[in-house]
Structure formats: C-alpha cells, structure tokens
PDB file of N, CA and C in Angstrom:
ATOM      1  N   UNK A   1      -5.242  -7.716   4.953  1.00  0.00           N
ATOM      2  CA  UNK A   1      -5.120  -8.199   3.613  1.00  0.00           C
ATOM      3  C   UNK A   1      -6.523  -8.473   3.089  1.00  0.00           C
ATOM      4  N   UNK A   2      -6.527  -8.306   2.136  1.00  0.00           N
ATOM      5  CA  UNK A   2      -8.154  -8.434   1.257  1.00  0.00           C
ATOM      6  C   UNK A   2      -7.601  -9.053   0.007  1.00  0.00           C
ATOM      7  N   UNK A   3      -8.706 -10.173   0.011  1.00  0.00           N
ATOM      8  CA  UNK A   3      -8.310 -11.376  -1.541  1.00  0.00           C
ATOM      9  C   UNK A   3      -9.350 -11.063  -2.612  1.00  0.00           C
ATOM     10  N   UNK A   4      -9.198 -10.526  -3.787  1.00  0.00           N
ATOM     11  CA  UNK A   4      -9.956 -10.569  -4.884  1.00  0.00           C
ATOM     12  C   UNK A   4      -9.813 -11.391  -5.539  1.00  0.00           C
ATOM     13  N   UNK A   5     -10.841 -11.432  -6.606  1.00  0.00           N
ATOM     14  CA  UNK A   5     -11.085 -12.349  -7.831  1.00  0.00           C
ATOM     15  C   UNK A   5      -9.985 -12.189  -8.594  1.00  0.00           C
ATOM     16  N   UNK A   6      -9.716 -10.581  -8.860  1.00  0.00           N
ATOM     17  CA  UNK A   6      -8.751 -10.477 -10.182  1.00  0.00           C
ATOM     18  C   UNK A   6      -8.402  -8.799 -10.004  1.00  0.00           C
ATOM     19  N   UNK A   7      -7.426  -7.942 -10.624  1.00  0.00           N
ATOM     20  CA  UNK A   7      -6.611  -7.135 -10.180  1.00  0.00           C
ATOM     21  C   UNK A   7      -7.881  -6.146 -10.674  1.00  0.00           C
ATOM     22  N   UNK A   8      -8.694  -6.395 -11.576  1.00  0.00           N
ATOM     23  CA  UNK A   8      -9.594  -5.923 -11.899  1.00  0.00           C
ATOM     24  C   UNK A   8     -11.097  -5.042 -10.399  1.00  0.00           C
ATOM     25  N   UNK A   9     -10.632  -6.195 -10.092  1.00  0.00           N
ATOM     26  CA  UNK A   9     -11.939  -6.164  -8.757  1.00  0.00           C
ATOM     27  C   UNK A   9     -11.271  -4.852  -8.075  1.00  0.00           C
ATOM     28  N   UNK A  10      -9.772  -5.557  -7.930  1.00  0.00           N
ATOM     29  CA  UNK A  10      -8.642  -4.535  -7.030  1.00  0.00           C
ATOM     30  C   UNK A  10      -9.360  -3.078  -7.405  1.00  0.00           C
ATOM     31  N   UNK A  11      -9.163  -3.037  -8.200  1.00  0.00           N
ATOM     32  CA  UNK A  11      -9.014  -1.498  -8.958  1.00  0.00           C
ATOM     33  C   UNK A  11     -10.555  -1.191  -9.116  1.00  0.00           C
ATOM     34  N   UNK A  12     -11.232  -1.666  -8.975  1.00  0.00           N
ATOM     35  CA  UNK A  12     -12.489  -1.379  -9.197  1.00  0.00           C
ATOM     36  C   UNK A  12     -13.342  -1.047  -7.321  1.00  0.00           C
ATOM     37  N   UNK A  13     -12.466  -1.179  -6.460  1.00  0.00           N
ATOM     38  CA  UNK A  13     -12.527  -1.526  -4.897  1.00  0.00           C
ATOM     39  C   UNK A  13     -12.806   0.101  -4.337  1.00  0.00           C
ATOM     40  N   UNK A  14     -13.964   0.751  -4.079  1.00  0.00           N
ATOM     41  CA  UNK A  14     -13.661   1.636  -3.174  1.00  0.00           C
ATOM     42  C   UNK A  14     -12.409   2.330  -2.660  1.00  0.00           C
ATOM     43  N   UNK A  15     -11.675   1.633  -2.002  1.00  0.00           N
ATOM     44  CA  UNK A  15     -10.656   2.140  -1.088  1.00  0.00           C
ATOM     45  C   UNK A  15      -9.532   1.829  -1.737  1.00  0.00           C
ATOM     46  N   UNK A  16      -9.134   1.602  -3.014  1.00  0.00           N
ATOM     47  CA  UNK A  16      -7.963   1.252  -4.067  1.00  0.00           C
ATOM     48  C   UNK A  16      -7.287   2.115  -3.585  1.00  0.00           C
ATOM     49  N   UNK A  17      -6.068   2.170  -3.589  1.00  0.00           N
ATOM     50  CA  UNK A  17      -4.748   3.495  -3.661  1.00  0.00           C
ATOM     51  C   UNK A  17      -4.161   2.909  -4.687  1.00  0.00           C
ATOM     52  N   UNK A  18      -3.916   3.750  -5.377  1.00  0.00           N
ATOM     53  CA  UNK A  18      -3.094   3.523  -6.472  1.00  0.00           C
ATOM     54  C   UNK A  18      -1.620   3.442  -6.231  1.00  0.00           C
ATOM     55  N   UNK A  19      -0.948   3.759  -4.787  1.00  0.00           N
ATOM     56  CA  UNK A  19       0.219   3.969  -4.431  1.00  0.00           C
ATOM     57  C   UNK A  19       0.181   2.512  -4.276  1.00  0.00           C
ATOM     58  N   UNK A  20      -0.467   1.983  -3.799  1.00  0.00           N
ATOM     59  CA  UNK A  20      -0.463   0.414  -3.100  1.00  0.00           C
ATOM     60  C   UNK A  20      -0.637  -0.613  -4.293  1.00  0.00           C
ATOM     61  N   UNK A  21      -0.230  -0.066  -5.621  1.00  0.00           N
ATOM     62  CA  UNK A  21      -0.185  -1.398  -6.860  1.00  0.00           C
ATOM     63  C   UNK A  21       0.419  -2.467  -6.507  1.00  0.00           C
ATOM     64  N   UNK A  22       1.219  -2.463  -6.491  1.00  0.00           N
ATOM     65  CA  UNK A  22       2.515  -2.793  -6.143  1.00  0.00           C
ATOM     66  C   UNK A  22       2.275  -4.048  -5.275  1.00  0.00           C
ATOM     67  N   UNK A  23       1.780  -3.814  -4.246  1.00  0.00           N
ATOM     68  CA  UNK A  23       1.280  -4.833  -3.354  1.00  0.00           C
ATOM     69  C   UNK A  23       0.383  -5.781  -3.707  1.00  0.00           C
ATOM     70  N   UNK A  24      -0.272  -5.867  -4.449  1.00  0.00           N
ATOM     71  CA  UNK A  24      -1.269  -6.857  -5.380  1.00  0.00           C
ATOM     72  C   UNK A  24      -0.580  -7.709  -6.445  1.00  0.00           C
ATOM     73  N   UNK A  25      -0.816  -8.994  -5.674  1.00  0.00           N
ATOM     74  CA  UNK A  25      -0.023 -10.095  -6.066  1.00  0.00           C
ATOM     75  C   UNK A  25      -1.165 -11.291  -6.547  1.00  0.00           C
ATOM     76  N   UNK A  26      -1.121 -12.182  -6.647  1.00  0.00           N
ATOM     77  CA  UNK A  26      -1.543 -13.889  -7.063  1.00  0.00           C
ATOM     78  C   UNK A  26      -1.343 -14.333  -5.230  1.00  0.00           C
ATOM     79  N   UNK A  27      -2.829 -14.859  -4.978  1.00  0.00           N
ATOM     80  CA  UNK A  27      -2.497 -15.707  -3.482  1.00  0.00           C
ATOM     81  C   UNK A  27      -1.049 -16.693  -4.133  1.00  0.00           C
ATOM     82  N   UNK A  28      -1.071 -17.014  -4.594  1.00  0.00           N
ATOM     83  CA  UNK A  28       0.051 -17.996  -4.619  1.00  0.00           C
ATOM     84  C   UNK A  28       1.227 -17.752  -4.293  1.00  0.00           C
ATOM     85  N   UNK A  29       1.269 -16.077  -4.632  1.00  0.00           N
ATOM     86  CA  UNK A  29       2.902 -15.392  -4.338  1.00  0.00           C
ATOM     87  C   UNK A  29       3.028 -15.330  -2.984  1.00  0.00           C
ATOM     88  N   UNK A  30       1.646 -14.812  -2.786  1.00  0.00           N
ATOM     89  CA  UNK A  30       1.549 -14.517  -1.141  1.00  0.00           C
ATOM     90  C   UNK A  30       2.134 -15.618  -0.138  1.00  0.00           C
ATOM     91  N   UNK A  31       1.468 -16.691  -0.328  1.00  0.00           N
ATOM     92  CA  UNK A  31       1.863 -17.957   0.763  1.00  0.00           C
ATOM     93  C   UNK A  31       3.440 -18.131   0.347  1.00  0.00           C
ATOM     94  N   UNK A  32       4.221 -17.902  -1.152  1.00  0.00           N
ATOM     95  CA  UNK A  32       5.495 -18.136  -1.094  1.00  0.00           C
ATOM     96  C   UNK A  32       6.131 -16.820   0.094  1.00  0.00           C
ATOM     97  N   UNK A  33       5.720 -15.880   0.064  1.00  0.00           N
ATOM     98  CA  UNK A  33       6.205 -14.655   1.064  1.00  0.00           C
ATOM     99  C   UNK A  33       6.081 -15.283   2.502  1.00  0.00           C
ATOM    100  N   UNK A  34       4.923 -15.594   2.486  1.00  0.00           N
ATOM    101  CA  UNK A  34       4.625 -16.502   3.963  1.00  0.00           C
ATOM    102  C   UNK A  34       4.739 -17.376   4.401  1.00  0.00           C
ATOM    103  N   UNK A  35       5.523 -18.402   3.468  1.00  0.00           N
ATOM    104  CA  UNK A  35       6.338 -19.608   3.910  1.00  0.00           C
ATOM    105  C   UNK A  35       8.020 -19.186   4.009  1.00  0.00           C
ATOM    106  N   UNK A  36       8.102 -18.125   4.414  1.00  0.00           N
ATOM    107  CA  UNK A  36       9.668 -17.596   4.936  1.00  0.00           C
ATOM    108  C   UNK A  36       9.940 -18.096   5.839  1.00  0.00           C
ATOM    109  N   UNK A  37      10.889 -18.148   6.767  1.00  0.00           N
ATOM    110  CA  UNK A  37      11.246 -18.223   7.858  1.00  0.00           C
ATOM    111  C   UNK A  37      10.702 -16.933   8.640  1.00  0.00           C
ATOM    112  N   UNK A  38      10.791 -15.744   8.379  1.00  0.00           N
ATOM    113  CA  UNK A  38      10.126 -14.396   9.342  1.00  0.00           C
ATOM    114  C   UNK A  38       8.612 -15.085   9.522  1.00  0.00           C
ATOM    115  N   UNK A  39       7.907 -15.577   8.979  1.00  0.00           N
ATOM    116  CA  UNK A  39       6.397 -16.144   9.663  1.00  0.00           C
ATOM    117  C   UNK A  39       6.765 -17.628  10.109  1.00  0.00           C
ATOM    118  N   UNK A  40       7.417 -18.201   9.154  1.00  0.00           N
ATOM    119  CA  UNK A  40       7.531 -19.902  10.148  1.00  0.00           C
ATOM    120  C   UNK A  40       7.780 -19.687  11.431  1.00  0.00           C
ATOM    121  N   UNK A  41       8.667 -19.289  12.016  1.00  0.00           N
ATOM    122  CA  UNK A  41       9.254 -18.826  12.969  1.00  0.00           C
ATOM    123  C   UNK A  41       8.596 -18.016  14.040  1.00  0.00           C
ATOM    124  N   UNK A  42       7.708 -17.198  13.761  1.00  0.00           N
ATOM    125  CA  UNK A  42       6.705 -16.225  14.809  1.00  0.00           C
ATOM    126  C   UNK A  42       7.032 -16.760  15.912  1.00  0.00           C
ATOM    127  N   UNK A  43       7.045 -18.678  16.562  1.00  0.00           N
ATOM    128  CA  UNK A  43       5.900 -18.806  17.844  1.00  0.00           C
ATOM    129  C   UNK A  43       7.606 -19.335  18.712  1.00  0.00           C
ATOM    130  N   UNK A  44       8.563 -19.506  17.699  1.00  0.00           N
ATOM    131  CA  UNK A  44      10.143 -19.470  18.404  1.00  0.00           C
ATOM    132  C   UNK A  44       9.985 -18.645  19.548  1.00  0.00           C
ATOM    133  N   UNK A  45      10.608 -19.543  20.741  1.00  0.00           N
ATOM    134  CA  UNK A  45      11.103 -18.259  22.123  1.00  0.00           C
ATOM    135  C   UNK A  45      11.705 -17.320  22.010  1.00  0.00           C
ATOM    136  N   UNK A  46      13.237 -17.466  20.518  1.00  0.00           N
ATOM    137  CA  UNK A  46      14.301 -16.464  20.795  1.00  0.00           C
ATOM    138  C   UNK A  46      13.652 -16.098  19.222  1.00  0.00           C
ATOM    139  N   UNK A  47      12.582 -15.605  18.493  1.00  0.00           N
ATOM    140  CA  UNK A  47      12.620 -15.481  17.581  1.00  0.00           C
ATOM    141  C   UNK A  47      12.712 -13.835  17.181  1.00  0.00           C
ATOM    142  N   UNK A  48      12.393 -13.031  18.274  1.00  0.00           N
ATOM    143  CA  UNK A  48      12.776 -11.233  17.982  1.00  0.00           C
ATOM    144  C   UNK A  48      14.380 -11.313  18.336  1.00  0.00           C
ATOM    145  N   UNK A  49      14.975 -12.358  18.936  1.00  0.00           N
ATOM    146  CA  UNK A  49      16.791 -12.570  18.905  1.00  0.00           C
ATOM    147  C   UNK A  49      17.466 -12.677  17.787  1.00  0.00           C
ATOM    148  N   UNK A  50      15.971 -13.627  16.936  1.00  0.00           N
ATOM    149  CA  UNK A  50      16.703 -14.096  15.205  1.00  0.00           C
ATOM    150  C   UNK A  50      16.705 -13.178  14.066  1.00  0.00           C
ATOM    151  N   UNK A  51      15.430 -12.269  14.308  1.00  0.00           N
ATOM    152  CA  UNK A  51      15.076 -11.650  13.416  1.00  0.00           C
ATOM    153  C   UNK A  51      15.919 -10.851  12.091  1.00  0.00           C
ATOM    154  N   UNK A  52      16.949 -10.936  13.073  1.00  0.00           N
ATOM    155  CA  UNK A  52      17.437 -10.310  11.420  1.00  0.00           C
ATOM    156  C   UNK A  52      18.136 -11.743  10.734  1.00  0.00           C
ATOM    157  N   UNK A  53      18.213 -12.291  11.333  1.00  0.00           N
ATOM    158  CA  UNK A  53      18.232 -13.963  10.175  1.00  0.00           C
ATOM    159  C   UNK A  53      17.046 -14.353   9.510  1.00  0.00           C
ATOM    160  N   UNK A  54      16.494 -14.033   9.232  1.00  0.00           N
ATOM    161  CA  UNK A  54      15.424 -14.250   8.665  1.00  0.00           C
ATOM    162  C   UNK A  54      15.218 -13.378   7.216  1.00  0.00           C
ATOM    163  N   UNK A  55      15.452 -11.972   8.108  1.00  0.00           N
ATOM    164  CA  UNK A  55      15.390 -10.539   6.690  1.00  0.00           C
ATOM    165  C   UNK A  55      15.985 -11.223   5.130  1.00  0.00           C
ATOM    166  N   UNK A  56      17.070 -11.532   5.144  1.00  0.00           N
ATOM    167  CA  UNK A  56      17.811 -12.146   4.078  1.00  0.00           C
ATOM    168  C   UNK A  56      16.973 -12.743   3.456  1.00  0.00           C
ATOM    169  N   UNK A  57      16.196 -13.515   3.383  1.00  0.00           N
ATOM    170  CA  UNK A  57      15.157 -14.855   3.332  1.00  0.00           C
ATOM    171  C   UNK A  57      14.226 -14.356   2.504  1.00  0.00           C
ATOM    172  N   UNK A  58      13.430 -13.044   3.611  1.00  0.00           N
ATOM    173  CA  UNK A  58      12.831 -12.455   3.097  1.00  0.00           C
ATOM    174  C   UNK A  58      12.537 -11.293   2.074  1.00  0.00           C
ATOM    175  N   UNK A  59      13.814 -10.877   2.012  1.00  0.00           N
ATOM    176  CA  UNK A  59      14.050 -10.273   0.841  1.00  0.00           C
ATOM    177  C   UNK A  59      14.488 -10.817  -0.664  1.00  0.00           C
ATOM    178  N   UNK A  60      14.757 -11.718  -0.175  1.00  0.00           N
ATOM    179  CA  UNK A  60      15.287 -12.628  -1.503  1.00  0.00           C
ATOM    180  C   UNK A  60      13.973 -13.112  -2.150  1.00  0.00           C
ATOM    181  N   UNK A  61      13.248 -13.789  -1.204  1.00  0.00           N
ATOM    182  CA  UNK A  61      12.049 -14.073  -2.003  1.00  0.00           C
ATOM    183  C   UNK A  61      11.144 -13.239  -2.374  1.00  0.00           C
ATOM    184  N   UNK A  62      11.197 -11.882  -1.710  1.00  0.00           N
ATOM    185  CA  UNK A  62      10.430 -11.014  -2.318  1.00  0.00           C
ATOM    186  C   UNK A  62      11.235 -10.403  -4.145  1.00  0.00           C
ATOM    187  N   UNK A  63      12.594 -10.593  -3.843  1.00  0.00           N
ATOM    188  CA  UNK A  63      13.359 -10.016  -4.691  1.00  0.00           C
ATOM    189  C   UNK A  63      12.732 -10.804  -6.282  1.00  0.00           C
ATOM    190  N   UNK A  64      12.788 -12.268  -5.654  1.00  0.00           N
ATOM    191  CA  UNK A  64      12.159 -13.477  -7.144  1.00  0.00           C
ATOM    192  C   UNK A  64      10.980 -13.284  -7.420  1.00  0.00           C
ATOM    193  N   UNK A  65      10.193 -12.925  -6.290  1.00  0.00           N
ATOM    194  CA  UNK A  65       8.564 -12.295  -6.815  1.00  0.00           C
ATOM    195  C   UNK A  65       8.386 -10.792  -7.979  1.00  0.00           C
ATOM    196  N   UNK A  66      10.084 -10.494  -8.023  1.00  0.00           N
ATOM    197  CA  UNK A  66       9.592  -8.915  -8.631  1.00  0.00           C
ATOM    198  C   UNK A  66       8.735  -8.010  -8.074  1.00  0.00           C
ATOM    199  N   UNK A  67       9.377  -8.204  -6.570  1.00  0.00           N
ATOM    200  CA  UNK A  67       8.978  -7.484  -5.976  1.00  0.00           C
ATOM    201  C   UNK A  67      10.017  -6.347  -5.283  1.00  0.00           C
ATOM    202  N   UNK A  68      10.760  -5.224  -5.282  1.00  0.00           N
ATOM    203  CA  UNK A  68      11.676  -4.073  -5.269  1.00  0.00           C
ATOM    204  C   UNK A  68      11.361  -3.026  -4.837  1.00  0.00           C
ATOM    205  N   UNK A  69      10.049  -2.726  -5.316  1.00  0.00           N
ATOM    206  CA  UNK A  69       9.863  -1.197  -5.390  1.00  0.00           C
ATOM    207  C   UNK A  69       9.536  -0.681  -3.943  1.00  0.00           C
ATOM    208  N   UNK A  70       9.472   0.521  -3.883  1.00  0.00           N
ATOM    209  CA  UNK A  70       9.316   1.423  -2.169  1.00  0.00           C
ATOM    210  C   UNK A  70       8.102   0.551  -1.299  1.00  0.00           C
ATOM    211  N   UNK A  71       7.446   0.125  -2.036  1.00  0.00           N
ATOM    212  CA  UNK A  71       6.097  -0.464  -1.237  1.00  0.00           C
ATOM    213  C   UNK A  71       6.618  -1.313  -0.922  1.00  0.00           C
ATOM    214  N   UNK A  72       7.624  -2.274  -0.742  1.00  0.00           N
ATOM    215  CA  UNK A  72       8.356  -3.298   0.033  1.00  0.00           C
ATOM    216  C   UNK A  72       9.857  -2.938   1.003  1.00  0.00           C
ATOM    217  N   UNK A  73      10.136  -1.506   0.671  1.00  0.00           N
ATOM    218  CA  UNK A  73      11.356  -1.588   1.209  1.00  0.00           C
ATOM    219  C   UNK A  73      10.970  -1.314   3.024  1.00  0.00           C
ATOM    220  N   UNK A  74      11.846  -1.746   3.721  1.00  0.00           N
ATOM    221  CA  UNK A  74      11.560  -1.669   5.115  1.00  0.00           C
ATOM    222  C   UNK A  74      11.866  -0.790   5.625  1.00  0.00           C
ATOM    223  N   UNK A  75      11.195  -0.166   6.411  1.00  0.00           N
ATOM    224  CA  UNK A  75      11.441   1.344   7.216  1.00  0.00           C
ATOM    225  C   UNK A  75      10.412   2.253   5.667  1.00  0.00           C
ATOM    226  N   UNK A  76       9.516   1.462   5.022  1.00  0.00           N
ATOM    227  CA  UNK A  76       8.586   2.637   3.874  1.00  0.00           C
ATOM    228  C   UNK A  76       9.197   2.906   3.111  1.00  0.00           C
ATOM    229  N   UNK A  77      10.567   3.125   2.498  1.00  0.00           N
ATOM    230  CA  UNK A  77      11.407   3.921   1.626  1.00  0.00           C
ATOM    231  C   UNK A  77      12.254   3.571   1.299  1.00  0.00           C
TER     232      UNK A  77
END
C-alpha cells in the first residue's frame, strides 16, 4: 500500500495503473476496511476455521465505502 497526499499525486505516480482507480481511497476508508473482523482477527488460533465469517463483514463494509467494482471482487473478477 502507498499513502499520498491527494488522488492527484496518485495519478501523477510513475507506476499509476489506471486499472487500479478504484482502489484509491481516503486513509480513513482504509482503517474502516481494516477494522473488520478479517484483520481484527488475524492472530485467532481457529481464525483460517472462521474465515468465511468474517467475508460478510467484509463485504458489507466495502459495499458502504462504494466500493463494488472488479478491483474488489474476490477471486479478481
């Protein structure tokens, strides 16, 4: 992950893909993605047991971020 100033910088970045818009968010969205349960959870014993309890979680909050498109769906597509 790489943090810019502004979407501006993004796009102005060497190594930009333009496929990867999509993925450029506000840190703020970010830590809401990362206060899921799929990262709270990492250091759980049975937590690759839980994992798909978690997916739900994580899609939902990606869903309120307006976030949908192929660059989030799992399995790439």
């Amino acid at each position: 992950m790489n943090l810019f100033r502004s979407e501006e910088h993004v796009r102005n970045w060497p190594q930009y893909d333009p496929e990867s818009a999509e993925g450029t968010m506000p840190l703020a969205d970010y830590v809401t993605l990362f206060s899921t349960g799929l990262f709270r959870e990492r250091l759980a014993p049975d937590y690759l047991l839980r994992l798909s309890q978690f997916l739900p979680e994580w899609m939902a909050t990606l869903a309120g971020l307006g976030k949908t498109g192929a660059f989030w769906r799992l399995g790439g597509g």
